[in-house]
C-alpha atoms as a PDB file:
ATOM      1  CA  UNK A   1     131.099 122.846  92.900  1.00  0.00           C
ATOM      2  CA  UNK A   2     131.473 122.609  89.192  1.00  0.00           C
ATOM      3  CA  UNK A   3     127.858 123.422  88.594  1.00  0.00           C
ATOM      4  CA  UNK A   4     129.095 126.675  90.858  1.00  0.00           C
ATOM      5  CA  UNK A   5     131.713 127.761  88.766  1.00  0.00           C
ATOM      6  CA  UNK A   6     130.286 127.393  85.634  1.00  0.00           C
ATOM      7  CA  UNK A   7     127.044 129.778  86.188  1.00  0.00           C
ATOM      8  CA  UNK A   8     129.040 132.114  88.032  1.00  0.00           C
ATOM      9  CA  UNK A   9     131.351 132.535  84.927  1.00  0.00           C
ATOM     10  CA  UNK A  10     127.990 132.666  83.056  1.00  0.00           C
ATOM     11  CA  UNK A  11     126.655 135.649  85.568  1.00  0.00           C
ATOM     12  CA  UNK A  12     129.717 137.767  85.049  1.00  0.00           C
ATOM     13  CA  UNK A  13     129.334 137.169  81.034  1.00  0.00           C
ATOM     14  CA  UNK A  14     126.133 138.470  81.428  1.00  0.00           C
ATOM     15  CA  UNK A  15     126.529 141.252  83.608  1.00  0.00           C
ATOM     16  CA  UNK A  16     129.256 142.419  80.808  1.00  0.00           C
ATOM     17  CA  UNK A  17     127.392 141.690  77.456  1.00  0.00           C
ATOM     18  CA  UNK A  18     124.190 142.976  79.227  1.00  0.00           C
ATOM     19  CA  UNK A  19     125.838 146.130  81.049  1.00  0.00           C
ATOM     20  CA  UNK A  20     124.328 145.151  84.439  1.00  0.00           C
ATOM     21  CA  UNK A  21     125.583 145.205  87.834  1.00  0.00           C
ATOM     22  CA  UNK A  22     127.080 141.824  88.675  1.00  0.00           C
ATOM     23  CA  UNK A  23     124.803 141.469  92.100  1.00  0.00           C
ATOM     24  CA  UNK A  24     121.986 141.861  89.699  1.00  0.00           C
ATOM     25  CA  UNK A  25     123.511 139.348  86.935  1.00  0.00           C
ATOM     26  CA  UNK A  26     123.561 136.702  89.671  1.00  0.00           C
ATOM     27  CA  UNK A  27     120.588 137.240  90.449  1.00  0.00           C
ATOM     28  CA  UNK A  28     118.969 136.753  86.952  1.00  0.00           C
ATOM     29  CA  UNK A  29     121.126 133.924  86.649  1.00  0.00           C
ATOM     30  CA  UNK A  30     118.941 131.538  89.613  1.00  0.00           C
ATOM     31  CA  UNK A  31     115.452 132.929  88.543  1.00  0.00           C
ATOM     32  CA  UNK A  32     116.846 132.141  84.403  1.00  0.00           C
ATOM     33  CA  UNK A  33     117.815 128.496  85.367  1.00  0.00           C
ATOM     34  CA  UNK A  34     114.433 127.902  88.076  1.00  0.00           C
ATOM     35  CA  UNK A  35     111.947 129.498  85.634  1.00  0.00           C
ATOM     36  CA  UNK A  36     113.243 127.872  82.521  1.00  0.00           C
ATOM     37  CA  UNK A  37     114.366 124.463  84.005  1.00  0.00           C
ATOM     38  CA  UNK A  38     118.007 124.812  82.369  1.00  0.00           C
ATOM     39  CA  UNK A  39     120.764 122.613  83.632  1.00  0.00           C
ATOM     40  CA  UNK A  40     123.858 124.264  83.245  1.00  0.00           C
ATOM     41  CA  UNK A  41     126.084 121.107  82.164  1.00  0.00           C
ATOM     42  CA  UNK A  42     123.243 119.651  79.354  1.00  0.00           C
ATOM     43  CA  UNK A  43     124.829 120.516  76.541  1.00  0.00           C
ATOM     44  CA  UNK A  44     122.714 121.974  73.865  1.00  0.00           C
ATOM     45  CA  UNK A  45     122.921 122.469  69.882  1.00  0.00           C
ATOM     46  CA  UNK A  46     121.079 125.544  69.379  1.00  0.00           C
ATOM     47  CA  UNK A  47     120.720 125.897  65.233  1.00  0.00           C
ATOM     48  CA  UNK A  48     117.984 128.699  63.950  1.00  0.00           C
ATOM     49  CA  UNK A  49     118.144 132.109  61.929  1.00  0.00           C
ATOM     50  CA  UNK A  50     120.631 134.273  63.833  1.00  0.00           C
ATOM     51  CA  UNK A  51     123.025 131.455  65.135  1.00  0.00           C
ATOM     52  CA  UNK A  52     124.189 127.827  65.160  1.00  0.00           C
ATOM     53  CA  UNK A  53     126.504 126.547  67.805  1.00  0.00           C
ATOM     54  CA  UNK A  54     127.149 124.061  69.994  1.00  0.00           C
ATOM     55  CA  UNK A  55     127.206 124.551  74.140  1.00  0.00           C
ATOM     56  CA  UNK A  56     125.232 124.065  77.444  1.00  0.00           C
ATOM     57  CA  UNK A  57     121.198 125.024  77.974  1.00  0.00           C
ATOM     58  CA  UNK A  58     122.438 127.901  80.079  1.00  0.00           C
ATOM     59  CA  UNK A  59     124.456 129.793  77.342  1.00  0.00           C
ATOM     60  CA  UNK A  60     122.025 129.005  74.811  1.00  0.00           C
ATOM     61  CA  UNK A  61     119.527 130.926  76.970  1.00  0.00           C
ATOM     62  CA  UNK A  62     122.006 133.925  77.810  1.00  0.00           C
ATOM     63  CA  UNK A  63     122.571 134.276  74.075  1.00  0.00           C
ATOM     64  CA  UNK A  64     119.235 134.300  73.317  1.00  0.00           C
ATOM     65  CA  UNK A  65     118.791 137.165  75.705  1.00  0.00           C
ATOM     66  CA  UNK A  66     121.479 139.139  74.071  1.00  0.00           C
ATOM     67  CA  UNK A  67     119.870 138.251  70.350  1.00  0.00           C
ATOM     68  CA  UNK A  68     116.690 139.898  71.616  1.00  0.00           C
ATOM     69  CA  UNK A  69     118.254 143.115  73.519  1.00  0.00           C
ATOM     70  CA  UNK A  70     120.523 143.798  70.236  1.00  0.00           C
ATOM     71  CA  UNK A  71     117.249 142.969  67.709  1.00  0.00           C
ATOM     72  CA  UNK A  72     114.401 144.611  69.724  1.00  0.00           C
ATOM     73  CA  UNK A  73     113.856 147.810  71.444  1.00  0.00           C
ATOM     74  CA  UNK A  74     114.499 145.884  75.105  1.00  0.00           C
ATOM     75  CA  UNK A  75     117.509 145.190  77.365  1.00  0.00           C
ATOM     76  CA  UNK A  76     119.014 142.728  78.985  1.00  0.00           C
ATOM     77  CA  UNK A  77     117.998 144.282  82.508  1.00  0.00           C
ATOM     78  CA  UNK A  78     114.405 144.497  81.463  1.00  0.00           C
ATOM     79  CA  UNK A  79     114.235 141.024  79.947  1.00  0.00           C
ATOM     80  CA  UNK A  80     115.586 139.579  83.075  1.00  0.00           C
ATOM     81  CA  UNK A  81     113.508 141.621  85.314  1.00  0.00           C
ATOM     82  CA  UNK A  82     110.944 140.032  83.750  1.00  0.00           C
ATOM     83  CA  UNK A  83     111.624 136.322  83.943  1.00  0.00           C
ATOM     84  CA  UNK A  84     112.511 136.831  87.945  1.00  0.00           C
ATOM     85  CA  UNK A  85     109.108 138.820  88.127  1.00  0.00           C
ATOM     86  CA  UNK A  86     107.514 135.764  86.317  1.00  0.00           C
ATOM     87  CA  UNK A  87     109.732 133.406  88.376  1.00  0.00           C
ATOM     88  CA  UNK A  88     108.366 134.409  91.953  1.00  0.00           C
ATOM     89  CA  UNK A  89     104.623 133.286  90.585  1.00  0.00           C
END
């Protein structure tokens, strides 16, 4: 149930940062966690160029996602498009 909670509060954070609809947010959010493996409570310390802070592996990933759409010509709804597209192989 926790579990639950948490990546639905994730989804709607992403949906908002990344300006996509929430059905499609939730959706990103199971093909995110099955392609990459993430566990949503394993807490992470995520220290490179653009940020150093301490969380779980599934904000970690969502805010690496934002770093790219705000740093490269991409969005958020194409990046995820692309991990469920390479999810479903």
């Amino acid at each position: 149930m926790q579990e639950s909670i948490e990546v639905a509060k994730s989804a709607s954070i992403l949906a908002n940062v990344g300006e996509i609809a929430s059905d499609v947010s939730a959706k990103s959010m199971a093909s995110i966690i099955n392609a990459w493996g993430i566990n949503p409570f394993k807490r992470s310390s995520s220290r490179n160029e653009w940020y150093n802070q301490k969380s779980n592996e599934l904000t970690s990933a969502l805010d690496m996602l934002n770093f790219a759409s705000n740093n490269y010509s991409i969005g958020v709804d194409g990046l995820t498009s692309a991990i469920s597209a390479g999810d479903q192989h």
